[in-house]
C-alpha atoms as a PDB file:
ATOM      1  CA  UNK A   1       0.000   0.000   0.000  1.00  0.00           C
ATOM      2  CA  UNK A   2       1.305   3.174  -0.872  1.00  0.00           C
ATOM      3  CA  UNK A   3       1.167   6.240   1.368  1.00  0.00           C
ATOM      4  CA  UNK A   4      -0.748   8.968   1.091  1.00  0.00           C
ATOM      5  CA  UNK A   5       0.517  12.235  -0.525  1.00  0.00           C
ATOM      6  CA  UNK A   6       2.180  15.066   1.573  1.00  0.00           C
ATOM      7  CA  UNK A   7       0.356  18.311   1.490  1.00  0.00           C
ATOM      8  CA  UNK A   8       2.662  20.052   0.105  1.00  0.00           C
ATOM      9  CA  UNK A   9       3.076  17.786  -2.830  1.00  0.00           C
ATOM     10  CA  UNK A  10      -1.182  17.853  -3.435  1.00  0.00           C
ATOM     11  CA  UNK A  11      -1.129  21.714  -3.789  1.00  0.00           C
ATOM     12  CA  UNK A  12       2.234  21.847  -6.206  1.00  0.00           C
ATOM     13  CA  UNK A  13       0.211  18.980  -8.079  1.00  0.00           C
ATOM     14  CA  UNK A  14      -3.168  21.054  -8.033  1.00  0.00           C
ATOM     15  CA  UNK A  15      -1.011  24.268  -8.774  1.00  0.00           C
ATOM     16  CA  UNK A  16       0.240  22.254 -11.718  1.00  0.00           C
ATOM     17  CA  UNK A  17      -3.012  21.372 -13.469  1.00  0.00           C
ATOM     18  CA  UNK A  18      -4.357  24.968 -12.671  1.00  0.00           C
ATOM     19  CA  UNK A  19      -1.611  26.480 -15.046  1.00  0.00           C
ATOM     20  CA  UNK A  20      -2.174  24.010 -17.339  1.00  0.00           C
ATOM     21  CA  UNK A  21      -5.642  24.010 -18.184  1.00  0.00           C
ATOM     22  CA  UNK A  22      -5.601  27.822 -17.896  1.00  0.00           C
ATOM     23  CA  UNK A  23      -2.894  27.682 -20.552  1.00  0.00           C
ATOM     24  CA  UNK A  24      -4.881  25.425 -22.783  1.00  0.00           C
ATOM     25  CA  UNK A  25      -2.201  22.877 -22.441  1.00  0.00           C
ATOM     26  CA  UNK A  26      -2.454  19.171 -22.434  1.00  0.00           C
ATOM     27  CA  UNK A  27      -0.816  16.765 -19.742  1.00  0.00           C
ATOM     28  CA  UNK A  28       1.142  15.101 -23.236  1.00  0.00           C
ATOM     29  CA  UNK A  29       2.016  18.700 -24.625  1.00  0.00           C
ATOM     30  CA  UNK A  30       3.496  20.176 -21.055  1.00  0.00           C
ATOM     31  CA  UNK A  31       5.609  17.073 -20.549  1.00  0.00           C
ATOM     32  CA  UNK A  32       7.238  17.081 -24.417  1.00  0.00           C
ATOM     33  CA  UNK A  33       7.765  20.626 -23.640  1.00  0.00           C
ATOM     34  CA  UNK A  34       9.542  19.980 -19.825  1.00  0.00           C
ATOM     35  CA  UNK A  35      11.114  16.958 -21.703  1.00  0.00           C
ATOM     36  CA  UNK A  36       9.291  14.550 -18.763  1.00  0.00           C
ATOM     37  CA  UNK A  37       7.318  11.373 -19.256  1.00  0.00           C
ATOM     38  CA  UNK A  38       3.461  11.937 -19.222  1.00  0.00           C
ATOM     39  CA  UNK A  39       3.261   9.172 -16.189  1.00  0.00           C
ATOM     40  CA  UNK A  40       5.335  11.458 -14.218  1.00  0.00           C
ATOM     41  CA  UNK A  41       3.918  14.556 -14.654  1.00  0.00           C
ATOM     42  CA  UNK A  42       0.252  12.855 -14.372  1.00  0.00           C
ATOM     43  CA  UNK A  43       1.652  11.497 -10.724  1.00  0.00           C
ATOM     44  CA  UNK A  44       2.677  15.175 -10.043  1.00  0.00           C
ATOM     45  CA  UNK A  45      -0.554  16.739 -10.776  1.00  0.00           C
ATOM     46  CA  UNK A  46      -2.165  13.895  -8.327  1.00  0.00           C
ATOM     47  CA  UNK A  47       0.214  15.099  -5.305  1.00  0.00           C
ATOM     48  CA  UNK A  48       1.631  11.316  -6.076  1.00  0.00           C
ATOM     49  CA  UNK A  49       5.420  12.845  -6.624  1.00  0.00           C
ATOM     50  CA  UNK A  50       6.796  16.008  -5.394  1.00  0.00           C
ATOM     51  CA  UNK A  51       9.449  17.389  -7.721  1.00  0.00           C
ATOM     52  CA  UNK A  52      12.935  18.351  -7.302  1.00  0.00           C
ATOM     53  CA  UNK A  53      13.423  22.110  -8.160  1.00  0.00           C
ATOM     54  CA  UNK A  54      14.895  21.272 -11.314  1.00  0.00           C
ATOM     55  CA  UNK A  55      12.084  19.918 -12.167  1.00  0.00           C
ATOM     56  CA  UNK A  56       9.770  22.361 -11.026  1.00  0.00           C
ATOM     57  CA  UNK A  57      12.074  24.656 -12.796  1.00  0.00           C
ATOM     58  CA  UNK A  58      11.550  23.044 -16.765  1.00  0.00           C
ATOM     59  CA  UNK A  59       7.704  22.777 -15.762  1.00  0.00           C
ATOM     60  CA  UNK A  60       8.270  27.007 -15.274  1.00  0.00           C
ATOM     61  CA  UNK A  61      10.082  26.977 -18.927  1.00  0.00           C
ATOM     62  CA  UNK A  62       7.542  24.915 -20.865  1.00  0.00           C
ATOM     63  CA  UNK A  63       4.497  26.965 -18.932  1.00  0.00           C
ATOM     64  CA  UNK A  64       6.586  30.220 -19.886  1.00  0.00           C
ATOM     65  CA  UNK A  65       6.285  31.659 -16.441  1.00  0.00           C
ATOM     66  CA  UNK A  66       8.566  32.253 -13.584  1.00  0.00           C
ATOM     67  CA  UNK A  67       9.581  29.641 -11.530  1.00  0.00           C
ATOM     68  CA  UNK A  68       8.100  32.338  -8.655  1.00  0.00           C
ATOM     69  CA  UNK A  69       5.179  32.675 -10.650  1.00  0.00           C
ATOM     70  CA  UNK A  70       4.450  28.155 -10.697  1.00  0.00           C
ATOM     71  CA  UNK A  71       4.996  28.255  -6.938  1.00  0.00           C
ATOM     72  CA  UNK A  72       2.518  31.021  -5.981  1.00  0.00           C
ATOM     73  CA  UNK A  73      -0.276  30.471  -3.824  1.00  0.00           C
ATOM     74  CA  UNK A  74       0.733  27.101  -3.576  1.00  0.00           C
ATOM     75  CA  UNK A  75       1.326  27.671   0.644  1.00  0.00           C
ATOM     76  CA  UNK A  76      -1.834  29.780   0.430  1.00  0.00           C
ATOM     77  CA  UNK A  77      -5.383  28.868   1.022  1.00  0.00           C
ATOM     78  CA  UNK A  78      -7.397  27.829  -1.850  1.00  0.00           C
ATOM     79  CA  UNK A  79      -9.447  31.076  -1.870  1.00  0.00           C
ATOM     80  CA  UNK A  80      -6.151  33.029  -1.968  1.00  0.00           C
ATOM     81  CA  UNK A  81      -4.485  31.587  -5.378  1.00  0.00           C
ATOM     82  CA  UNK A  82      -3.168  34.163  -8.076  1.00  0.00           C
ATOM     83  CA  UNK A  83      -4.183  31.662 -11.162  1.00  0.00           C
ATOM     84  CA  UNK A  84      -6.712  34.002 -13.088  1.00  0.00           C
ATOM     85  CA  UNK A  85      -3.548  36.273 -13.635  1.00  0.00           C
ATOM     86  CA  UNK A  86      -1.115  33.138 -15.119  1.00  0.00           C
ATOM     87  CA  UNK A  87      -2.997  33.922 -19.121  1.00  0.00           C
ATOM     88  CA  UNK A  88      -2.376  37.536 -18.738  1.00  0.00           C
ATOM     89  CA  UNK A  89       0.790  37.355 -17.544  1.00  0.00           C
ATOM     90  CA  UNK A  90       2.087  34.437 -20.152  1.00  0.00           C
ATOM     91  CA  UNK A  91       1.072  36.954 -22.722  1.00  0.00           C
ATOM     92  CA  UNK A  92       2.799  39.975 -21.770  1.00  0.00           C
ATOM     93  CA  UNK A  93       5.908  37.986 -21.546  1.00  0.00           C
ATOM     94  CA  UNK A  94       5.259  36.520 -24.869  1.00  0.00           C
ATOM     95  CA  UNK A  95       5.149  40.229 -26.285  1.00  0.00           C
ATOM     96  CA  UNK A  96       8.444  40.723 -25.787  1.00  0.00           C
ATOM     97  CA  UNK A  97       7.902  44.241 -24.890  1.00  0.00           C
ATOM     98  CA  UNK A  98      10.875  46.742 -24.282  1.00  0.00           C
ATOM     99  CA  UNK A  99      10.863  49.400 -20.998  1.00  0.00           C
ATOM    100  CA  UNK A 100       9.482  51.734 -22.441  1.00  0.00           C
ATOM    101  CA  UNK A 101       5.768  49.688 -23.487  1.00  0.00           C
ATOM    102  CA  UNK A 102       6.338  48.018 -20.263  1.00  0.00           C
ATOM    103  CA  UNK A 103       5.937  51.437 -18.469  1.00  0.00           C
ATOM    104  CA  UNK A 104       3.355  52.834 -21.313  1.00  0.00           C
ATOM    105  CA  UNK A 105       1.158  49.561 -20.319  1.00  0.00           C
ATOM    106  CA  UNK A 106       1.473  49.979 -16.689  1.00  0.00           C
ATOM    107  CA  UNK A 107       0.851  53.641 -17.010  1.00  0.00           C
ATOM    108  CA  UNK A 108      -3.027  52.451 -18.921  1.00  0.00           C
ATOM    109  CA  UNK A 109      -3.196  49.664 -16.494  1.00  0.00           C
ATOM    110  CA  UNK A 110      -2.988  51.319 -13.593  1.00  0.00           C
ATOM    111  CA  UNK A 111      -5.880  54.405 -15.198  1.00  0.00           C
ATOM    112  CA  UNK A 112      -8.015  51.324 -15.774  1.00  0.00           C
ATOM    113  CA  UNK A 113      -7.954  49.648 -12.902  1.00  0.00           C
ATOM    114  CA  UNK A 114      -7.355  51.905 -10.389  1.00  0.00           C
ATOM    115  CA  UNK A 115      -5.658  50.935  -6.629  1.00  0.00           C
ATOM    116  CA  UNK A 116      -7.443  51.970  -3.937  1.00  0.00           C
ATOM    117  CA  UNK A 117      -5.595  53.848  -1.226  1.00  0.00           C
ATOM    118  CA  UNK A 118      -4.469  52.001   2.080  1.00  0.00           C
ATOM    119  CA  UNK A 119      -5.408  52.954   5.369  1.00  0.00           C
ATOM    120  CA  UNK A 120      -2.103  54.157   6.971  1.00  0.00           C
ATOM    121  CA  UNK A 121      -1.933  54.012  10.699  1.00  0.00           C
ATOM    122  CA  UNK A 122       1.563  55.382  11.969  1.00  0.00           C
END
C-alpha cells in the first residue's frame, strides 16, 4: 500500500493542473515541452510525486512563467491563489515588450484599474 501524498506535494500537483488548463495545455504537450514522461507529470498533478526544483524549474520553462510565478499560492489557502492572472501574464511575456511599453502599459493599467488607497496608521 502506498502512502498517502504530503500536502505540500497535493497543492504543487493542483497548482500544476491549474496552469495548465488555464494555458490550454495538455498533460502530453506540457511534458514534451519539460522533456518529462506523461506518467510522471500525471503522478505530479495527483500530489503522487513532489518534484525536485529542477524539475519544477523546466515545468516554469515549458508553462513560460517564472519559476516564482508556478509556486505562488501554492502555501496559500485555496481562496487566496493568483491563477486568473497566469494567461495575462504568459502573454505579456510573450510580447516581448521593451521598458518603455512596459511602463506605457502599466501607465493604462494602472488608469483602468485603479488601486485603492491604504489605510495608513503610523
Amino acid at each position: 500500500m502506498t502512502a498517502p501524498p504530503s500536502k505540500l506535494a497535493t497543492q504543487v500537483g493542483h497548482r500544476i493542473v491549474e496552469l495548465r488548463k488555464s494555458l490550454g495545455y495538455t498533460q502530453e504537450e506540457v511534458a514534451e515541452r519539460a522533456d518529462i514522461s506523461v506518467s510522471f507529470l500525471s503522478m505530479i498533478e495527483r500530489g503522487r510525486r513532489l518534484p525536485r526544483v529542477k524539475t519544477l524549474a523546466v515545468l516554469a520553462i515549458a508553462f513560460g512563467i517564472p519559476l516564482s510565478e508556478l509556486l505562488a499560492g501554492v502555501s496559500q489557502s485555496q481562496g487566496e491563489t493568483r491563477e486568473p492572472v497566469v494567461p495575462l501574464i504568459a502573454f505579456i511575456e510573450s510580447l516581448r515588450l521593451d521598458s518603455s511599453d512596459v511602463e506605457a502599459l502599466l501607465v493604462i493599467a494602472k488608469t483602468m484599474f485603479p488601486v485603492p488607497p491604504m489605510n495608513q496608521t503610523t
